[in-house]
PDB file of N, CA and C in Angstrom:
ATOM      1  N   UNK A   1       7.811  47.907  27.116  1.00  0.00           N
ATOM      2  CA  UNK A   1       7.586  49.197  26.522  1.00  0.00           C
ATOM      3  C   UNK A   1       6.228  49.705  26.983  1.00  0.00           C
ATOM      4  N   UNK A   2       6.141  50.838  27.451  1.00  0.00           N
ATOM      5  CA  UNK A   2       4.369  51.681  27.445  1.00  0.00           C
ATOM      6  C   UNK A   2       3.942  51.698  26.771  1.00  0.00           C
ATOM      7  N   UNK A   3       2.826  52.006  26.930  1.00  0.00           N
ATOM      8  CA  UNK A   3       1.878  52.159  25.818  1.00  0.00           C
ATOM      9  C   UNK A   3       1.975  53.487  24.924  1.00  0.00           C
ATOM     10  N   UNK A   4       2.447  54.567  25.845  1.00  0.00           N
ATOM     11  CA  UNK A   4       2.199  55.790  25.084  1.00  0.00           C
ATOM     12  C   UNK A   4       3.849  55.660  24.377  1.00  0.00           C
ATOM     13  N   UNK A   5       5.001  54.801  24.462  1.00  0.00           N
ATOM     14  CA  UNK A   5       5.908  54.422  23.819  1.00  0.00           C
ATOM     15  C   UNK A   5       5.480  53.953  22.628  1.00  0.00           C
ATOM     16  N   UNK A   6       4.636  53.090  22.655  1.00  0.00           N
ATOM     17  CA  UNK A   6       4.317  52.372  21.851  1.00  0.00           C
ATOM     18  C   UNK A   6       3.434  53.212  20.570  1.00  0.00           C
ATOM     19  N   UNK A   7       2.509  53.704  20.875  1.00  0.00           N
ATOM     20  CA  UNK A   7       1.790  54.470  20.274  1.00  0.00           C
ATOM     21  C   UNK A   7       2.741  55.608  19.720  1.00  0.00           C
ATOM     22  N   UNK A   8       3.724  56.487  20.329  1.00  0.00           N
ATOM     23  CA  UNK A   8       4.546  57.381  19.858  1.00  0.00           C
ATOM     24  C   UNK A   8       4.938  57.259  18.783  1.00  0.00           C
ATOM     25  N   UNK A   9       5.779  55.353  18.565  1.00  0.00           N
ATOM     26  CA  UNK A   9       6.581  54.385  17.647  1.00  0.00           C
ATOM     27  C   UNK A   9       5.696  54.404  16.547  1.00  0.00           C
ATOM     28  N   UNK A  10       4.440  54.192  16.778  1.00  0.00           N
ATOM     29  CA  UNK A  10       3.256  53.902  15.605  1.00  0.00           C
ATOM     30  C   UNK A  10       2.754  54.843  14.819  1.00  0.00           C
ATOM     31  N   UNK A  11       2.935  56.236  15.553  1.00  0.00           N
ATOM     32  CA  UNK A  11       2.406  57.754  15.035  1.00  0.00           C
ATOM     33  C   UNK A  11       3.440  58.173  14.270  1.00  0.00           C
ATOM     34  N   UNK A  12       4.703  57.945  14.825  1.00  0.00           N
ATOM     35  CA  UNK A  12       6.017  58.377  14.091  1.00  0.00           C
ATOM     36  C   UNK A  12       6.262  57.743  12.535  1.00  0.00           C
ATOM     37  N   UNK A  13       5.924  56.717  12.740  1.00  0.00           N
ATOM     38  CA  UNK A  13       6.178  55.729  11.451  1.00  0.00           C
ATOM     39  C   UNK A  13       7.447  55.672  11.217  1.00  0.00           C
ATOM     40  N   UNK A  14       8.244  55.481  12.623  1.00  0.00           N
ATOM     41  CA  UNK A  14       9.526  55.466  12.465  1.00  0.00           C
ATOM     42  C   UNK A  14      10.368  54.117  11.597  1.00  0.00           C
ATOM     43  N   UNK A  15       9.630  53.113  12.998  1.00  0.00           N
ATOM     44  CA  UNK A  15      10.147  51.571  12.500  1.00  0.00           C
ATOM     45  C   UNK A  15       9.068  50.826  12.573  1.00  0.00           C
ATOM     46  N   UNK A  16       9.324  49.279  11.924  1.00  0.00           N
ATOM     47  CA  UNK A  16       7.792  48.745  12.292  1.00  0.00           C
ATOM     48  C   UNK A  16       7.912  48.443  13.836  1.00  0.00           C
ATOM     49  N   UNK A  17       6.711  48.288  13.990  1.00  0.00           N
ATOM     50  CA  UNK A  17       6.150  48.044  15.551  1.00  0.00           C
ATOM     51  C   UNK A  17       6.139  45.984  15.529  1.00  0.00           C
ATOM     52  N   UNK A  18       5.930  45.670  14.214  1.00  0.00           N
ATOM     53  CA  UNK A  18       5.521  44.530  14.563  1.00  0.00           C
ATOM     54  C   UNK A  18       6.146  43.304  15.738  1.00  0.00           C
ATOM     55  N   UNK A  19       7.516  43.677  15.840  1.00  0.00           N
ATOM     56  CA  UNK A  19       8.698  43.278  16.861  1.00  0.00           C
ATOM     57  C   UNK A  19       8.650  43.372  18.000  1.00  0.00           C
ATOM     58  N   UNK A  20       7.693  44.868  18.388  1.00  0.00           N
ATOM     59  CA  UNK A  20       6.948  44.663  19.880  1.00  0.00           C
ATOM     60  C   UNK A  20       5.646  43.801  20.100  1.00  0.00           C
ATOM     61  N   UNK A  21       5.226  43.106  19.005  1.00  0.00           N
ATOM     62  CA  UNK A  21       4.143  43.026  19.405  1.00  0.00           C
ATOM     63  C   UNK A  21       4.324  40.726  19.903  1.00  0.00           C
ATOM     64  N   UNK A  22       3.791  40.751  20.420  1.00  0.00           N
ATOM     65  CA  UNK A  22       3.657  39.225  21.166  1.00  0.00           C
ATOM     66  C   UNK A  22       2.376  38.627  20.392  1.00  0.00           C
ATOM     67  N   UNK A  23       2.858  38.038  18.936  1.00  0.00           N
ATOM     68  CA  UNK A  23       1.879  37.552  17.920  1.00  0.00           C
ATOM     69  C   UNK A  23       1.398  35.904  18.243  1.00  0.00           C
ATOM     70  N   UNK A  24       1.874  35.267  19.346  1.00  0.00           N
ATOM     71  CA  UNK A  24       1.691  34.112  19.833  1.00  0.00           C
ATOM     72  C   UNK A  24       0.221  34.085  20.628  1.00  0.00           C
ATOM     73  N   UNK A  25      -0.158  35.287  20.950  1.00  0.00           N
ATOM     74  CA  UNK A  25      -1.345  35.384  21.832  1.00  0.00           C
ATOM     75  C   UNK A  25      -2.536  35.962  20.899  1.00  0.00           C
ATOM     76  N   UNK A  26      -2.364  36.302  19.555  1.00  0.00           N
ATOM     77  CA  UNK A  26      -3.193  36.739  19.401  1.00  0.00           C
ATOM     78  C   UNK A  26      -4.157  35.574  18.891  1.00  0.00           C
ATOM     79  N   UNK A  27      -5.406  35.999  18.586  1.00  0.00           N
ATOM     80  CA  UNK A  27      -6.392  35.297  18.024  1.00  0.00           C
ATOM     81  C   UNK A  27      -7.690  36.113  17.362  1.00  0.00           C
ATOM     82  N   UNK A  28      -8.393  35.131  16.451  1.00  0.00           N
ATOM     83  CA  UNK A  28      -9.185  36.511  15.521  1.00  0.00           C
ATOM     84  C   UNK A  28     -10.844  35.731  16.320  1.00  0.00           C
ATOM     85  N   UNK A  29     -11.626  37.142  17.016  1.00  0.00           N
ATOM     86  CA  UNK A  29     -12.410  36.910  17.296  1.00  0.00           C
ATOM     87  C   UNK A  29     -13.782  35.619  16.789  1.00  0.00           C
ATOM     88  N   UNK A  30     -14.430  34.722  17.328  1.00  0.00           N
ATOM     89  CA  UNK A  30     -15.531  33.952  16.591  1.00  0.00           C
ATOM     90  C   UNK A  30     -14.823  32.960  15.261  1.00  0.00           C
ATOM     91  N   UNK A  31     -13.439  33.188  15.315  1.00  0.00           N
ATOM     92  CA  UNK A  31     -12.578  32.334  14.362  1.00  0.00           C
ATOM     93  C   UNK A  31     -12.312  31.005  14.998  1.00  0.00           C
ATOM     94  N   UNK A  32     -12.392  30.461  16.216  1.00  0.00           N
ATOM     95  CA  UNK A  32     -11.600  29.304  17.078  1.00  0.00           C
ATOM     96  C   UNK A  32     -12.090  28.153  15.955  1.00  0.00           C
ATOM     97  N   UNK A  33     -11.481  27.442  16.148  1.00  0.00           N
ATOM     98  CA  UNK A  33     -11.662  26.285  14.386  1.00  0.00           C
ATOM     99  C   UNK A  33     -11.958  24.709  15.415  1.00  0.00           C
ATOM    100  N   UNK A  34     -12.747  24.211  14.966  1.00  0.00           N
ATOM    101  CA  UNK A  34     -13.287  22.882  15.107  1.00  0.00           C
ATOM    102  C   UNK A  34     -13.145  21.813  14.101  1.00  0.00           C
ATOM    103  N   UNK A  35     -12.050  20.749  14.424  1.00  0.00           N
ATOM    104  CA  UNK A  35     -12.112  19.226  13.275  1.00  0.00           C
ATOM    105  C   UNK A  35     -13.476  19.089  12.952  1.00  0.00           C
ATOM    106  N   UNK A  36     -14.053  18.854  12.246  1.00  0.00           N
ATOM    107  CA  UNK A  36     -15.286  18.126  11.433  1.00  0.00           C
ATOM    108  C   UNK A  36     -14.586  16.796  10.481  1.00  0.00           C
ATOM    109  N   UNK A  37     -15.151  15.707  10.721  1.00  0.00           N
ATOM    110  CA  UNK A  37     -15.332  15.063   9.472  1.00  0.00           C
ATOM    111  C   UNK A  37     -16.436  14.606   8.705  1.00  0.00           C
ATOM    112  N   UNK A  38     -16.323  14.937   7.411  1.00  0.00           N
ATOM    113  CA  UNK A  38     -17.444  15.046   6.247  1.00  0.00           C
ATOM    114  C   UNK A  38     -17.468  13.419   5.492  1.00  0.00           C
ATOM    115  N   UNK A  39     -18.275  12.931   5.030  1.00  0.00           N
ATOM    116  CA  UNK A  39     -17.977  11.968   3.803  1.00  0.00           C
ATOM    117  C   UNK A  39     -18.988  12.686   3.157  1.00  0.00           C
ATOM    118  N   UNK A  40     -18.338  12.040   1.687  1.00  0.00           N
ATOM    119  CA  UNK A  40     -18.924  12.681   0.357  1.00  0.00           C
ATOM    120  C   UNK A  40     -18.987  11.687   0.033  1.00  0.00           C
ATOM    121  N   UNK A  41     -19.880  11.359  -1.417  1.00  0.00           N
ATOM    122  CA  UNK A  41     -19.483  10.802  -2.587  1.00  0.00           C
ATOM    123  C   UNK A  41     -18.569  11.194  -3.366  1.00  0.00           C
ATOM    124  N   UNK A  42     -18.112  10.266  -4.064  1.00  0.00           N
ATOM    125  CA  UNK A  42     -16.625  10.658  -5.177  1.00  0.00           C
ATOM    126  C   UNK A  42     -17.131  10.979  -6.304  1.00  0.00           C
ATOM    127  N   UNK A  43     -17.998  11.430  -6.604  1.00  0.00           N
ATOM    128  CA  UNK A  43     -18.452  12.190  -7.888  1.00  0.00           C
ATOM    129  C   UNK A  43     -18.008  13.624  -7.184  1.00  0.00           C
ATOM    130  N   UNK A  44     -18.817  14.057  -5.588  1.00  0.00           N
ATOM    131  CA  UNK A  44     -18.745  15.240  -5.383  1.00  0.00           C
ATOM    132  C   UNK A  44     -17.392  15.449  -4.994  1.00  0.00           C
ATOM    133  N   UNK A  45     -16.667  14.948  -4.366  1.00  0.00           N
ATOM    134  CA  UNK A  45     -15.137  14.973  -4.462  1.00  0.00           C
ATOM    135  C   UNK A  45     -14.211  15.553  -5.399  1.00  0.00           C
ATOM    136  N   UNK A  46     -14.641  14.339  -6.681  1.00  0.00           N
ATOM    137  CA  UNK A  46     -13.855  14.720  -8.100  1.00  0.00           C
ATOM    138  C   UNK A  46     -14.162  16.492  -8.271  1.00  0.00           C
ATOM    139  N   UNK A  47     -15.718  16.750  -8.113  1.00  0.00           N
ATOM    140  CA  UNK A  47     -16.164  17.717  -8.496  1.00  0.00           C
ATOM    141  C   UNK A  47     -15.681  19.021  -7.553  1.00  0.00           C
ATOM    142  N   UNK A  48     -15.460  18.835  -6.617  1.00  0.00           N
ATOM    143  CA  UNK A  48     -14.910  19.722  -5.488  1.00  0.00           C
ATOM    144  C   UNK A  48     -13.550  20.289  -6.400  1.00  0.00           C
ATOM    145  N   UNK A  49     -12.177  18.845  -6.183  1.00  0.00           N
ATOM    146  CA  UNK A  49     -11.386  19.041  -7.042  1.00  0.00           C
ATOM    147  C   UNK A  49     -10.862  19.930  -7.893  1.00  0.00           C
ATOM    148  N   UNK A  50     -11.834  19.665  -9.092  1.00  0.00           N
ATOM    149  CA  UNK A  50     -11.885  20.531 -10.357  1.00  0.00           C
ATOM    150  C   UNK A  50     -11.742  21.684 -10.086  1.00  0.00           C
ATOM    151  N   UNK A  51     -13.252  22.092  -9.155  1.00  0.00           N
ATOM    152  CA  UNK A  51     -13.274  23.581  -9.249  1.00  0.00           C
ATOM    153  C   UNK A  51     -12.339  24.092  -8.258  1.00  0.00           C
ATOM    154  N   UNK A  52     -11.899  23.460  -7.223  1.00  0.00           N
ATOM    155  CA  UNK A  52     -10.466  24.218  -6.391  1.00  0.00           C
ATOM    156  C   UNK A  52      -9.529  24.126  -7.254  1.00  0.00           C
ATOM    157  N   UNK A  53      -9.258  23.392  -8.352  1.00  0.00           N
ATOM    158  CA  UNK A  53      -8.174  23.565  -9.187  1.00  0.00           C
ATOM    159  C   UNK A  53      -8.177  24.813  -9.745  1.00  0.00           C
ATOM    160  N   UNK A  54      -9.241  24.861 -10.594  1.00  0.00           N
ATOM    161  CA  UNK A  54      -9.543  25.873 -11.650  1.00  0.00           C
ATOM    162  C   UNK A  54      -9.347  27.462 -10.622  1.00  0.00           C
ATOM    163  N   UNK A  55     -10.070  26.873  -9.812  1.00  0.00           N
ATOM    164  CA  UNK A  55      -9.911  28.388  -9.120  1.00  0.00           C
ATOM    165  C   UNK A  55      -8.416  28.131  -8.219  1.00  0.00           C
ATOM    166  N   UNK A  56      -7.352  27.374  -8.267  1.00  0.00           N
ATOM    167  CA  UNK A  56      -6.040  27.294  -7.520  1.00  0.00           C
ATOM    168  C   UNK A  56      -5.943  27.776  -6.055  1.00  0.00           C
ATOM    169  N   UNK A  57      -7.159  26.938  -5.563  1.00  0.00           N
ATOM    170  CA  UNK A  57      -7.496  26.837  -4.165  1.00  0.00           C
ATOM    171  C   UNK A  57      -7.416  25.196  -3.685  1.00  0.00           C
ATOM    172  N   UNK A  58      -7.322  24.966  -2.330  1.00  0.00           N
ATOM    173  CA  UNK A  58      -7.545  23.810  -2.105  1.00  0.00           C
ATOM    174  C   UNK A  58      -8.879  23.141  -2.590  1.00  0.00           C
ATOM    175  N   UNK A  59      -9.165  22.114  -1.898  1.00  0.00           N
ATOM    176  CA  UNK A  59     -10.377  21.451  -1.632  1.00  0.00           C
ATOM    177  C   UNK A  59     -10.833  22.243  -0.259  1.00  0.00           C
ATOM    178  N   UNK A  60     -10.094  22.040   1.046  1.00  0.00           N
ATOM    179  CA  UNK A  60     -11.252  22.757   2.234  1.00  0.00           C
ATOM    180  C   UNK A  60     -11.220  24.118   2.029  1.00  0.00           C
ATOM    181  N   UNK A  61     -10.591  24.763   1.515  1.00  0.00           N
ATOM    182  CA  UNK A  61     -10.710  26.169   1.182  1.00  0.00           C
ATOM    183  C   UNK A  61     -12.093  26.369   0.201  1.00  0.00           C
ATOM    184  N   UNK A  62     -12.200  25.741  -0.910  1.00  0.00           N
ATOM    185  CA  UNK A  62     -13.070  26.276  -1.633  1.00  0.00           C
ATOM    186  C   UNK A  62     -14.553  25.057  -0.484  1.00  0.00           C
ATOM    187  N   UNK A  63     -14.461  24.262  -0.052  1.00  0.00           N
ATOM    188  CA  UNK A  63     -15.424  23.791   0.578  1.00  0.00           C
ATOM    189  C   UNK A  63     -15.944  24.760   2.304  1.00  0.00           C
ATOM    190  N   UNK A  64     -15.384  25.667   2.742  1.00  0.00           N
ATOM    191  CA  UNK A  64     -15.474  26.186   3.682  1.00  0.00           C
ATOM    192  C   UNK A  64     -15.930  27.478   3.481  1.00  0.00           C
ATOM    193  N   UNK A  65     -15.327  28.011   1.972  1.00  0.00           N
ATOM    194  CA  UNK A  65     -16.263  29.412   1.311  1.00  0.00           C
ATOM    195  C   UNK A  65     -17.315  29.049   0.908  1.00  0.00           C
ATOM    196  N   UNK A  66     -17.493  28.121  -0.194  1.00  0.00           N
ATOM    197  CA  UNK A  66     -18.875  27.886  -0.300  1.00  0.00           C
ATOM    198  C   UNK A  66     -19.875  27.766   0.986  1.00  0.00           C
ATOM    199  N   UNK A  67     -19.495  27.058   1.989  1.00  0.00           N
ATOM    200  CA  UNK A  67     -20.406  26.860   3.403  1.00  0.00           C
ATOM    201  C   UNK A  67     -20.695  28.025   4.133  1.00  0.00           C
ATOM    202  N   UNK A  68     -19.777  28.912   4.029  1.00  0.00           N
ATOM    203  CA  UNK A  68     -19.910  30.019   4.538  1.00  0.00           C
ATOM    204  C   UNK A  68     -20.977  31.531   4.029  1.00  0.00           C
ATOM    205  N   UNK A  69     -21.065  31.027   2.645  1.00  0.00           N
ATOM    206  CA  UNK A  69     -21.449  31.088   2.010  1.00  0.00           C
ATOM    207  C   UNK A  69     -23.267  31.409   2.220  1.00  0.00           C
ATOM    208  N   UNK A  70     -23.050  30.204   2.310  1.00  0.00           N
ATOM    209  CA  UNK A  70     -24.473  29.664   2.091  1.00  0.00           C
ATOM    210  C   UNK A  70     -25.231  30.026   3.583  1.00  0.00           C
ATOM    211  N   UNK A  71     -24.000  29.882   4.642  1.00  0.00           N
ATOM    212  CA  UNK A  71     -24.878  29.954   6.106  1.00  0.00           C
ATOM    213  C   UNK A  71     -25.001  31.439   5.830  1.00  0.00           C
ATOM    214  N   UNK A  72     -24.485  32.116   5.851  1.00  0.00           N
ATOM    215  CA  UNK A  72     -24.554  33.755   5.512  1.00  0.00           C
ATOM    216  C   UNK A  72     -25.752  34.113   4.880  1.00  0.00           C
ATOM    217  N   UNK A  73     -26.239  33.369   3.451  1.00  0.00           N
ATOM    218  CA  UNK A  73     -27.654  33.554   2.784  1.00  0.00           C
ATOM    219  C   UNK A  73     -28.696  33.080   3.570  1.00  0.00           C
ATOM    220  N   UNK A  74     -28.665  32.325   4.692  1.00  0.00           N
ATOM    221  CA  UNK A  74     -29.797  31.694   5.452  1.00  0.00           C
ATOM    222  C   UNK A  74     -29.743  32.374   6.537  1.00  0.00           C
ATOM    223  N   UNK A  75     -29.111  33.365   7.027  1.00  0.00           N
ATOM    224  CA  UNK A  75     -29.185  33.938   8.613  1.00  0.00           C
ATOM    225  C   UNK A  75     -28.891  33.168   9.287  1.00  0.00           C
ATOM    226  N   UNK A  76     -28.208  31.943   9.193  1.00  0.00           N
ATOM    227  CA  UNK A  76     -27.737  31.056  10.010  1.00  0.00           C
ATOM    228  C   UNK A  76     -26.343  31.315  10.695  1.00  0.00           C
ATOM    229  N   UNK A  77     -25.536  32.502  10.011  1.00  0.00           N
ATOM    230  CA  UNK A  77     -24.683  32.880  11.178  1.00  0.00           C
ATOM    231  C   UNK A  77     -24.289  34.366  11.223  1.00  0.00           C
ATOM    232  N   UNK A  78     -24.856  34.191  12.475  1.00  0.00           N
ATOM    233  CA  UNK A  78     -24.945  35.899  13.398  1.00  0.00           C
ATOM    234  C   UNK A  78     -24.562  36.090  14.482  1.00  0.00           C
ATOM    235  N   UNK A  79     -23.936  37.313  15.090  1.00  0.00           N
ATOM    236  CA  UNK A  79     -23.159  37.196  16.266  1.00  0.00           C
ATOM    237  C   UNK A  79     -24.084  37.097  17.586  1.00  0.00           C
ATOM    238  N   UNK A  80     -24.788  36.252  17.317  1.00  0.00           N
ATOM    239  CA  UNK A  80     -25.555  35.839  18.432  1.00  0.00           C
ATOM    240  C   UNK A  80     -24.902  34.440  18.736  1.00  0.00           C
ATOM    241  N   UNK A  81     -24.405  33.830  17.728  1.00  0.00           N
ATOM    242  CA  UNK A  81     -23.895  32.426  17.728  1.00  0.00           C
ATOM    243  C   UNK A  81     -22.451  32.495  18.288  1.00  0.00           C
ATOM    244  N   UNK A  82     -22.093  31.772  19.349  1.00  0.00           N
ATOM    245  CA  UNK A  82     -20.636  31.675  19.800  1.00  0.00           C
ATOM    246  C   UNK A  82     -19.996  30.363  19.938  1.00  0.00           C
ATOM    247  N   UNK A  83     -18.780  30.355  19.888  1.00  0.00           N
ATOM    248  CA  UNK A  83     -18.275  29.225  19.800  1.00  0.00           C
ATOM    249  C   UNK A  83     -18.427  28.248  21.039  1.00  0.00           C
ATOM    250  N   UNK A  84     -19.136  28.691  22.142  1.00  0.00           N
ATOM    251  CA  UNK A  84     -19.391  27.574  23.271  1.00  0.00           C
ATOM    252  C   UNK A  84     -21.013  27.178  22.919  1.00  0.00           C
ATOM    253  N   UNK A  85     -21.472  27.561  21.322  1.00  0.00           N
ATOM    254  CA  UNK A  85     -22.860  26.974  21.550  1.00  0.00           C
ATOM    255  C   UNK A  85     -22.701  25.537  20.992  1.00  0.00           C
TER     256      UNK A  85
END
């Protein structure tokens, strides 16, 4: 399909577009994900736990907001930083 097909399809709001689109290639910029492994203590564990419960989140979910978190309050991540550093 062209582009100005494509765009026509999207202006029209005929049908969704999402069917043209090739969602296997995409990727979300400065997102590429790296294994880490962490040890904790099992106090902080248990404690992780709890509060991903309470809040009905995982454990790396609520451990990856909080981190994110925190690098965000320190200027520690800015788009100066890329994933080949």
């Amino acid at each position: 399909m062209k582009a100005k097909d494509f765009d026509k399809k999207f202006d029209d709001n005929k049908s969704d577009i999402v069917g043209d689109l090739d969602l296997s290639a995409i990727r979300r910029p400065n997102q590429k994900q790296r294994r880490v492994n962490v040890d904790f203590p099992t106090w902080m564990v248990e404690s992780l736990d709890k509060e991903a419960s309470r809040l009905g989140v995982t454990r790396q979910s609520i451990i990856k907001v909080w981190l994110a978190e925190r690098l965000e309050q320190s200027g520690s991540n800015n788009s100066k930083h890329s994933d080949a550093a």
